[in-house]
N, C-alpha and C. Protein backbone atom coordinates (compact mmCIF):
# COMPACT_ATOMS: atom_id res chain seq x y z
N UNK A 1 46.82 90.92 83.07
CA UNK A 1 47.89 91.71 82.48
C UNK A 1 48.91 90.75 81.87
N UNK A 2 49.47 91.27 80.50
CA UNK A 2 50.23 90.37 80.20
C UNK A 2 51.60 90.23 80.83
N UNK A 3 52.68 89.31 80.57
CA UNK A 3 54.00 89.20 80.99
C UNK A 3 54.47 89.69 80.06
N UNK A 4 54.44 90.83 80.01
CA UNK A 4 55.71 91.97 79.45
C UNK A 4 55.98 93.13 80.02
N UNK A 5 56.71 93.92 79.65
CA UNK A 5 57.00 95.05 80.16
C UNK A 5 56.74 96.21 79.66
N UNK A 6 56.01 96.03 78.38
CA UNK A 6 55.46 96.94 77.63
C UNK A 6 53.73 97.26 78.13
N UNK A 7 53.13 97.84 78.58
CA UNK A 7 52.26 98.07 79.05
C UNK A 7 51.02 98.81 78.07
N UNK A 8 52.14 100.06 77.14
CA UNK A 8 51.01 100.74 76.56
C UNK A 8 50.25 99.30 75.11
N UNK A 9 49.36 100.46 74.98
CA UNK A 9 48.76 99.35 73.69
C UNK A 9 49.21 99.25 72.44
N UNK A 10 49.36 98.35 71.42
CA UNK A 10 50.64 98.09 70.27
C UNK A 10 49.96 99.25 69.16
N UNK A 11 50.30 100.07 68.30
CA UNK A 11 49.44 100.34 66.84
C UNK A 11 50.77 100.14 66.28
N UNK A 12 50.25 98.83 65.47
CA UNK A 12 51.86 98.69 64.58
C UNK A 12 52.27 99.57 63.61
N UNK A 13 51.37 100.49 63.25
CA UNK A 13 51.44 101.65 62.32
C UNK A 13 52.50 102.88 62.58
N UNK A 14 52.29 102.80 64.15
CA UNK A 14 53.58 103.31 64.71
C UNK A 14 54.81 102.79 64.79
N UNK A 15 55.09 101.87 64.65
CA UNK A 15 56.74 101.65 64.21
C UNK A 15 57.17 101.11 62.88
N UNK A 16 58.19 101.73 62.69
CA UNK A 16 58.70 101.97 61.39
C UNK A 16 59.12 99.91 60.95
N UNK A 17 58.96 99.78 59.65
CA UNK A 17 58.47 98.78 59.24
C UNK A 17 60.08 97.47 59.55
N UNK A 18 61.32 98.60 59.34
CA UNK A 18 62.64 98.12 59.49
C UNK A 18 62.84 97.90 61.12
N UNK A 19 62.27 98.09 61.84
CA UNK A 19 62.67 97.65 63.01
C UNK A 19 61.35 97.30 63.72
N UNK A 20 60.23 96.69 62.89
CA UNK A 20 59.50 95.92 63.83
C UNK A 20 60.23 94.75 64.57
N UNK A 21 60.51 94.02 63.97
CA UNK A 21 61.28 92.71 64.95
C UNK A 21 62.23 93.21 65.99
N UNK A 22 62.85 94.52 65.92
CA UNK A 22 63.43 94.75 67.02
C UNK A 22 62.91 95.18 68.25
N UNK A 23 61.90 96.03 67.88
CA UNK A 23 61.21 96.37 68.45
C UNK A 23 60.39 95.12 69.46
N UNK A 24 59.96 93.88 68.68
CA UNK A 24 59.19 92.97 69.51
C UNK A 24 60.26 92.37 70.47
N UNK A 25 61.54 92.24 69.67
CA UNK A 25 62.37 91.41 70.27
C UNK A 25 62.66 92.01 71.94
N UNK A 26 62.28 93.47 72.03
CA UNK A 26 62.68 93.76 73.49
C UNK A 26 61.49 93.78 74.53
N UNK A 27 60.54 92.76 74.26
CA UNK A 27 59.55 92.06 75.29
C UNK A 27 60.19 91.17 75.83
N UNK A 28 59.47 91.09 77.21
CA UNK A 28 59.76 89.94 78.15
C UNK A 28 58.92 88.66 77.36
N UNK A 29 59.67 87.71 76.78
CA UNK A 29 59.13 86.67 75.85
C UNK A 29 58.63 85.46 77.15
N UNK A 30 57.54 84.99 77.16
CA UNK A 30 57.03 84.01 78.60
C UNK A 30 57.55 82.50 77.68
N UNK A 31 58.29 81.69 77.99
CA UNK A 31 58.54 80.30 77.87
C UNK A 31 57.05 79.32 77.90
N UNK A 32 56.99 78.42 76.61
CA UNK A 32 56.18 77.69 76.63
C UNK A 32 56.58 76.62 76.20
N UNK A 33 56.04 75.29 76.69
CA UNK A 33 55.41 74.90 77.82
C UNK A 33 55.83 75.16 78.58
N UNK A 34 55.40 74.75 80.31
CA UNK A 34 55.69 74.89 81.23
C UNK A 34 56.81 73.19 81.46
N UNK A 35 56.43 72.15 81.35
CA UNK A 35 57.13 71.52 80.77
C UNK A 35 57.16 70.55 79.83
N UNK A 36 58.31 69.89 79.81
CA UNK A 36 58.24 69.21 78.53
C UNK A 36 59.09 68.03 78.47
N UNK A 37 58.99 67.24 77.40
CA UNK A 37 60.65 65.97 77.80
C UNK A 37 61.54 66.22 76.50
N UNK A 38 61.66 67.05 76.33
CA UNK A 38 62.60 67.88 75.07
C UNK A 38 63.72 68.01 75.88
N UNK A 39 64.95 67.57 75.61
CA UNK A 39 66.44 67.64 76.00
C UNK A 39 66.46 69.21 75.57
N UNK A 40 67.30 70.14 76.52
CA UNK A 40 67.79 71.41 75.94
C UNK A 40 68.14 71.62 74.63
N UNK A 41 69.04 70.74 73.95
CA UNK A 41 69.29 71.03 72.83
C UNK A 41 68.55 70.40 71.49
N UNK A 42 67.27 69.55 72.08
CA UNK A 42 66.33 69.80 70.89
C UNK A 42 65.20 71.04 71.29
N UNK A 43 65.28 71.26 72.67
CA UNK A 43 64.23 72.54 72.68
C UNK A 43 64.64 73.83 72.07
N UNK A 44 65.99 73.76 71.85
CA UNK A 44 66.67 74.99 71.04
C UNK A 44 66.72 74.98 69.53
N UNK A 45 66.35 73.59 68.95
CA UNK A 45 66.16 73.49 67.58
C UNK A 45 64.76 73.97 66.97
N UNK A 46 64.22 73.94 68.07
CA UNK A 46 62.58 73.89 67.69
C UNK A 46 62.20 75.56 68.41
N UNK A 47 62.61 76.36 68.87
CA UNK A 47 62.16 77.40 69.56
C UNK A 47 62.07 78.44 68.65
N UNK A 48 60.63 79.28 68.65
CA UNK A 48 59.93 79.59 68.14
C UNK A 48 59.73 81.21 69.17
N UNK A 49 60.06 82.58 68.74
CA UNK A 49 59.36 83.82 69.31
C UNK A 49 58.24 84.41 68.69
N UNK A 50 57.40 84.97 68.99
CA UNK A 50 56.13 85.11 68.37
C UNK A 50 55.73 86.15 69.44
N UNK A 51 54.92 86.69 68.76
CA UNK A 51 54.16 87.80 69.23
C UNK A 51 52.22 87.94 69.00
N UNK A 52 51.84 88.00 69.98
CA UNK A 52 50.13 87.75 69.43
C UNK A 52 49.50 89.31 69.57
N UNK A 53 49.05 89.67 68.94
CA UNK A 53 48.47 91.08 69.03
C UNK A 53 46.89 90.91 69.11
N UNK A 54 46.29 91.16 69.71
CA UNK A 54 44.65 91.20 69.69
C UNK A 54 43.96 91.86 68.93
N UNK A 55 43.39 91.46 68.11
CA UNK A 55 42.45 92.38 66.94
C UNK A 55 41.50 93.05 67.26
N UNK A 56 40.74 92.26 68.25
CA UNK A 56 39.61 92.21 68.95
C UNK A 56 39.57 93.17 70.30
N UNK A 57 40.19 92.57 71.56
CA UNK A 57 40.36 93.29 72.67
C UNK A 57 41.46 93.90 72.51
N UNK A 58 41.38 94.84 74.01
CA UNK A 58 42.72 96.05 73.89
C UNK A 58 43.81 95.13 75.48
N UNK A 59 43.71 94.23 75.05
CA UNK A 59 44.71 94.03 75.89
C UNK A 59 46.11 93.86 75.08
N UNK A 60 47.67 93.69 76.45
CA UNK A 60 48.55 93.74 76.17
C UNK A 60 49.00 92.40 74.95
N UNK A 61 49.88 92.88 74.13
CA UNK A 61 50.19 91.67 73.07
C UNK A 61 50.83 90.51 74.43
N UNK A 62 50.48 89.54 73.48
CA UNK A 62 51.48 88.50 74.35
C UNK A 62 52.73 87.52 73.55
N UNK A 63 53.28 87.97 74.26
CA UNK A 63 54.87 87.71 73.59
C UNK A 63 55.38 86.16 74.16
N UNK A 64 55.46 85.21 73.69
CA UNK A 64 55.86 84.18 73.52
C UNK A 64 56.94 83.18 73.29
N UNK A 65 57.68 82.52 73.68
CA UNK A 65 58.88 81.84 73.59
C UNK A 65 58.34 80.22 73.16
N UNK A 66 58.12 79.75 72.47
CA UNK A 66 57.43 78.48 72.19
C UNK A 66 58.29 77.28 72.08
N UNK A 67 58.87 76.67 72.58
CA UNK A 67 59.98 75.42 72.00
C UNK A 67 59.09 73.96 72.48
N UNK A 68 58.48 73.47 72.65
CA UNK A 68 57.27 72.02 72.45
C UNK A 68 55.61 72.55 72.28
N UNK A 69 55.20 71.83 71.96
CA UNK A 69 53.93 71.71 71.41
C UNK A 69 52.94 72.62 73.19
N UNK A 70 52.57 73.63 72.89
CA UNK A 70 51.39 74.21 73.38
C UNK A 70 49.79 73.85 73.59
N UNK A 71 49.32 74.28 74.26
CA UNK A 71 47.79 74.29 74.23
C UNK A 71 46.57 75.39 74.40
N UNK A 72 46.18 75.45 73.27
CA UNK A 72 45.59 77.14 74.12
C UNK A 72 44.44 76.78 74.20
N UNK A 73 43.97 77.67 74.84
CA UNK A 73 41.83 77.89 75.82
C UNK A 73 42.08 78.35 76.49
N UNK A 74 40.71 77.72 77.05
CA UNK A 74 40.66 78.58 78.79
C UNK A 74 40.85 77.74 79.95
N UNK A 75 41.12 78.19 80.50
CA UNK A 75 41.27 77.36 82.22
C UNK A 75 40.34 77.57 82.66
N UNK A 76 39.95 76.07 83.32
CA UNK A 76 38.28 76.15 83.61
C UNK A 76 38.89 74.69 84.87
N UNK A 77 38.11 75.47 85.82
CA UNK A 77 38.79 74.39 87.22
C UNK A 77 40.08 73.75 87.09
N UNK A 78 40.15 72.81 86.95
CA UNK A 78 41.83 71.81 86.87
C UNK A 78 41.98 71.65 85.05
N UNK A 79 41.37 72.26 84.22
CA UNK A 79 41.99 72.29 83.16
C UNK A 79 43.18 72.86 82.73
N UNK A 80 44.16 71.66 82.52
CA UNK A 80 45.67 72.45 81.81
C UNK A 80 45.75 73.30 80.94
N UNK A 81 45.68 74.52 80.18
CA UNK A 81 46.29 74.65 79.25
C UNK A 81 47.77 75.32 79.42
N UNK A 82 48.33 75.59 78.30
CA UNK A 82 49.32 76.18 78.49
C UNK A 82 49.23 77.86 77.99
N UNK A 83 48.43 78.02 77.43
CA UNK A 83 48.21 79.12 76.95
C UNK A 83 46.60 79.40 77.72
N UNK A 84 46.24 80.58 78.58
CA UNK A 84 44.89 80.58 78.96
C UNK A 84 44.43 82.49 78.21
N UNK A 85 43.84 82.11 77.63
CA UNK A 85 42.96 83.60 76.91
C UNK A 85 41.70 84.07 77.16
N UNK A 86 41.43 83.26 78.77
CA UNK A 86 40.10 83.89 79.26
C UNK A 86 40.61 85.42 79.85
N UNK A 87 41.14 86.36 79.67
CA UNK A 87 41.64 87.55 79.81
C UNK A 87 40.70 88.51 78.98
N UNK A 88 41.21 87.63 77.24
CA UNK A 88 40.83 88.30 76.24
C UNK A 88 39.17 87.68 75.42
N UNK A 89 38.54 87.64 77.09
CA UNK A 89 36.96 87.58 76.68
C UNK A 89 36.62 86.38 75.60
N UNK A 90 37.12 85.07 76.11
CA UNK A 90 37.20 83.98 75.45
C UNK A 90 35.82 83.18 75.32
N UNK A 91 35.76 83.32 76.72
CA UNK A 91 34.26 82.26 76.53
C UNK A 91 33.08 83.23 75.89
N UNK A 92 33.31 84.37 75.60
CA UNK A 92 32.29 85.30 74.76
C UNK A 92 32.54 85.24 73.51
N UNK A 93 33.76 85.18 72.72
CA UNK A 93 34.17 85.00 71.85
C UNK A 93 34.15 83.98 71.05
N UNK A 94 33.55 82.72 71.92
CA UNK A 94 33.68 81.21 71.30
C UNK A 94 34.85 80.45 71.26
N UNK A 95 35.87 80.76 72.44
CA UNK A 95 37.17 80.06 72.26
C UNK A 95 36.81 78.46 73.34
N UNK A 96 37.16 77.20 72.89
CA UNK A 96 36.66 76.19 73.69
C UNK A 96 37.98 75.79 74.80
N UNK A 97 37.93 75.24 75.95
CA UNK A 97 38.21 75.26 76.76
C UNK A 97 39.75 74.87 76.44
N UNK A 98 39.76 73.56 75.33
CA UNK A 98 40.70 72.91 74.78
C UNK A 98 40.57 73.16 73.44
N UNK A 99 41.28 74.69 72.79
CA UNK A 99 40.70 74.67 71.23
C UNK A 99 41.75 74.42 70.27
N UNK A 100 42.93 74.80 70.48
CA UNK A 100 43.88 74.69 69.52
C UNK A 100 45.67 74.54 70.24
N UNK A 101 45.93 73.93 68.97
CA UNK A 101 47.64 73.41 69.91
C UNK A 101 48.70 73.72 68.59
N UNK A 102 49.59 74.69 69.42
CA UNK A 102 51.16 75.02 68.48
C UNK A 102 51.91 74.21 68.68
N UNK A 103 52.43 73.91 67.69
CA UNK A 103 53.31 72.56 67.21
C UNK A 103 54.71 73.28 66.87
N UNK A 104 55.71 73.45 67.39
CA UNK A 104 56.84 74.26 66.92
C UNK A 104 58.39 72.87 66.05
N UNK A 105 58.86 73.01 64.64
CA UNK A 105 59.54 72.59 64.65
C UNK A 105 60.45 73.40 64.03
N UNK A 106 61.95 72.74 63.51
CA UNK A 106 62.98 73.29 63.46
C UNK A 106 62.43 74.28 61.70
N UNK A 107 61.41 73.85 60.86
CA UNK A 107 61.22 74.26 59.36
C UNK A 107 60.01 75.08 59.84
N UNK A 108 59.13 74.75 60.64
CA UNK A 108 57.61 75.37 60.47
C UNK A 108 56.78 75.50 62.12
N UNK A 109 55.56 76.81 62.36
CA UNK A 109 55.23 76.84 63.52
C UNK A 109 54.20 76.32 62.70
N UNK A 110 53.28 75.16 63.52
CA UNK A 110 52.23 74.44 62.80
C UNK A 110 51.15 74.38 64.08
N UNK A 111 50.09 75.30 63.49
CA UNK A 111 48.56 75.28 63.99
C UNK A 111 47.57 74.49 63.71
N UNK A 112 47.22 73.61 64.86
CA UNK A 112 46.05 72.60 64.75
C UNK A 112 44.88 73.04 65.64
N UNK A 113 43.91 72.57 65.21
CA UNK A 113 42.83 72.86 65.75
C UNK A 113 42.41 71.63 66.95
N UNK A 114 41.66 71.61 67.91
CA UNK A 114 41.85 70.48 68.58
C UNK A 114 40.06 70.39 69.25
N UNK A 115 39.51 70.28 67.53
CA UNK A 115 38.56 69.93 67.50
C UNK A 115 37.34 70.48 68.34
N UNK A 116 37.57 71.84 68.44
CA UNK A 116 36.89 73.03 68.85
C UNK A 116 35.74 72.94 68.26
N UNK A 117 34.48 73.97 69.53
CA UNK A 117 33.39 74.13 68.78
C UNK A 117 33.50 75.21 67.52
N UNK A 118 33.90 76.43 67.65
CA UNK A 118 33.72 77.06 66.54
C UNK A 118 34.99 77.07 66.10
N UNK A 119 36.12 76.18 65.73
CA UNK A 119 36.93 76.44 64.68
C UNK A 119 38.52 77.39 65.12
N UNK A 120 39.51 76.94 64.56
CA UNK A 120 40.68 77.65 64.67
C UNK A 120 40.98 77.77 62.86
N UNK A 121 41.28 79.11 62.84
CA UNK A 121 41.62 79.74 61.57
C UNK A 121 42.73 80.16 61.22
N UNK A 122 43.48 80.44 60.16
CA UNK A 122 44.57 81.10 59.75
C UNK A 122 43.92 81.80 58.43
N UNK A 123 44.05 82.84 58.33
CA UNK A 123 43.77 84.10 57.31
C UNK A 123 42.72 83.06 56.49
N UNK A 124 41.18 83.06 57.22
CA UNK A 124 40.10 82.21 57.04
C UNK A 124 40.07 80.72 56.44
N UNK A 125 41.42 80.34 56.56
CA UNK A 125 41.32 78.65 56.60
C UNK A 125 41.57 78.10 57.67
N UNK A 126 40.74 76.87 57.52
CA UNK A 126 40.27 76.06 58.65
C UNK A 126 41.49 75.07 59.02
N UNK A 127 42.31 75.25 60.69
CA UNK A 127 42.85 74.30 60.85
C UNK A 127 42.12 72.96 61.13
N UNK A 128 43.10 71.64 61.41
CA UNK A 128 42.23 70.59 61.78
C UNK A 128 43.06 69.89 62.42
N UNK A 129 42.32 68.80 63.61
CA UNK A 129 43.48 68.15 64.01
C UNK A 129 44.59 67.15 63.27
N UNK A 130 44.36 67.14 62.21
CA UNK A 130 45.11 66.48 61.16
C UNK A 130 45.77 67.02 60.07
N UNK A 131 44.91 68.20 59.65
CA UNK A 131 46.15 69.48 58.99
C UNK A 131 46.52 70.17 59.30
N UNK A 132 47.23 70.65 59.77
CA UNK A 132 47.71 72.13 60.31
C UNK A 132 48.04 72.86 59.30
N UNK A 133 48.16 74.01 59.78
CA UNK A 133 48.54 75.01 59.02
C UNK A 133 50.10 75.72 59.35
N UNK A 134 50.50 75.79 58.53
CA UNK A 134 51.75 76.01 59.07
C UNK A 134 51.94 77.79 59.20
N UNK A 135 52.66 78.30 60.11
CA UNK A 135 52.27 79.75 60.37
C UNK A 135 53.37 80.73 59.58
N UNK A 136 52.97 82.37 59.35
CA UNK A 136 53.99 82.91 59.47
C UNK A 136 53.95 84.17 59.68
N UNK A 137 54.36 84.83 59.36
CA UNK A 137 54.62 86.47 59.94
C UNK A 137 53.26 87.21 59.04
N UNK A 138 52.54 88.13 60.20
CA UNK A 138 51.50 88.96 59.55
C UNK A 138 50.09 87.96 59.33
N UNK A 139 50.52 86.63 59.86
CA UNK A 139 48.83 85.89 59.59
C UNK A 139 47.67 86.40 61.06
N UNK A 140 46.75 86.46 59.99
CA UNK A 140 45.78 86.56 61.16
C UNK A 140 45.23 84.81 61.79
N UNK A 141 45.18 85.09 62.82
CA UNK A 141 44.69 83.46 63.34
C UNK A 141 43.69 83.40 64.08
N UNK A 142 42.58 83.21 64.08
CA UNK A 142 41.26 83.14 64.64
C UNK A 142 40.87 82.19 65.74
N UNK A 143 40.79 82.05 66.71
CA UNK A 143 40.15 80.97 67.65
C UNK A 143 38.55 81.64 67.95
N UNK A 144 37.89 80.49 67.13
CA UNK A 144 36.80 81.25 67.37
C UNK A 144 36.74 82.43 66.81
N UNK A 145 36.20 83.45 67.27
CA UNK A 145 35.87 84.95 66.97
C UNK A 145 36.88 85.73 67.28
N UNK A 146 37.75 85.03 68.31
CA UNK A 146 38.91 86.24 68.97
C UNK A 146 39.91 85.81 68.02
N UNK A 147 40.43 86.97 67.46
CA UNK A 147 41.86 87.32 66.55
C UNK A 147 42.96 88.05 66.81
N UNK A 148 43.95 87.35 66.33
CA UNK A 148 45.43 87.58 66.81
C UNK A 148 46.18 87.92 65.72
N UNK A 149 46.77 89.06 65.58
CA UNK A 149 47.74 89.16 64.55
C UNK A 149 49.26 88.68 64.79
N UNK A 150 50.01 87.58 63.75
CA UNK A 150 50.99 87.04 64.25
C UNK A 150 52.16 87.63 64.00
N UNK A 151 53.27 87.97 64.77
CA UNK A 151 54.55 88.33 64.57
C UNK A 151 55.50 87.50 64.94
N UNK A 152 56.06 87.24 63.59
CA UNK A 152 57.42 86.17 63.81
C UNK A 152 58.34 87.57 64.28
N UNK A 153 58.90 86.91 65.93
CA UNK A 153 59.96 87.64 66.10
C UNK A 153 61.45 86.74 65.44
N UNK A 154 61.35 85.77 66.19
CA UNK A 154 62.69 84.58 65.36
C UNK A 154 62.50 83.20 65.72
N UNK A 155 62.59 82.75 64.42
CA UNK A 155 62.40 81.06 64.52
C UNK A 155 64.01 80.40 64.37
N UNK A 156 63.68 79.15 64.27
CA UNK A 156 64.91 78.32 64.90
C UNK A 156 66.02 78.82 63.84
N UNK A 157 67.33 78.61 64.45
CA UNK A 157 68.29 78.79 63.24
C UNK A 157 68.32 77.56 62.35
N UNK A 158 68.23 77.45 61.05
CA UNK A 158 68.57 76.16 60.25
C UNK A 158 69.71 76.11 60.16
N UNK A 159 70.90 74.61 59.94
CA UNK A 159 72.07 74.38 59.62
C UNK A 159 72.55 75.15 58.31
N UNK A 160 73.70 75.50 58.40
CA UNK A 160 74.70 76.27 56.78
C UNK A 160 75.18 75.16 56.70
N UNK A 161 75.64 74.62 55.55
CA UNK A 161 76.39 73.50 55.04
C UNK A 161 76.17 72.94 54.06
């Protein structure tokens, strides 16, 4: 089950287009990483809300707080990740144990692939561990076969001046 408090299942068709972000914004958002050596006030430059919706399975969206670099797969004995999506039928799907890592900075959320067997995607281009793709609202993102529709709830504030 996910960490939110929203339980039923998302059809974004049902909420009106002016208050999607408000709407996401009142999830319980889970903090990622678990930790990190980011001083508070660069983890606040770089923090990133996001929302993952499943294309694929009917599980709960998972709502996200991102401020340092992530890891998603599966947890498999003492493997770290920070993100685990064996929930959403991963190892059927082709997601690798260690497949892909969010990179959050203060301009861009940047998706790398981390040299997975079948591939991390953004609206069918190929990340890599050397290009990323930089993300944004409404991309579809593929690990493997399992797909996520992305919702920027709010990214970092940039300086006025």
């Amino acid at each position: 089950m996910a960490d939110n408090k929203h339980t039923r299942k998302i059809e974004t068709t049902e909420i009106p287009p002016e208050s999607v972000i408000e709407y996401f914004d009142t999830f319980e958002f889970r903090r990622l990483p678990r930790k990190s050596k980011k001083t508070s006030a660069e983890a606040d430059a770089t923090t990133w809300r996001i929302v993952l919706i499943s294309l694929i399975t009917r599980q709960d969206p998972l709502a996200l707080e991102i401020f340092d670099d992530i890891v998603i797969g599966r947890k498999m004995n003492r493997q770290d990740v920070d993100l685990d999506l064996s929930i959403y039928n991963a190892l059927e799907l082709g997601v690798s144990r260690i497949h892909a890592r969010l990179h959050p900075t203060a301009e861009a959320l940047l998706l790398y692939d981390m040299n997975s067997t079948n591939g991390t995607y953004c609206n069918a281009l190929k990340a890599t561990a050397d290009e990323p793709i930089k993300l944004k609202d409404n991309d579809i993102i593929a690990f493997g076969a399992l797909k996520f529709l992305l919702k920027v709830v709010r990214q970092p504030q940039r300086p006025t001046g």
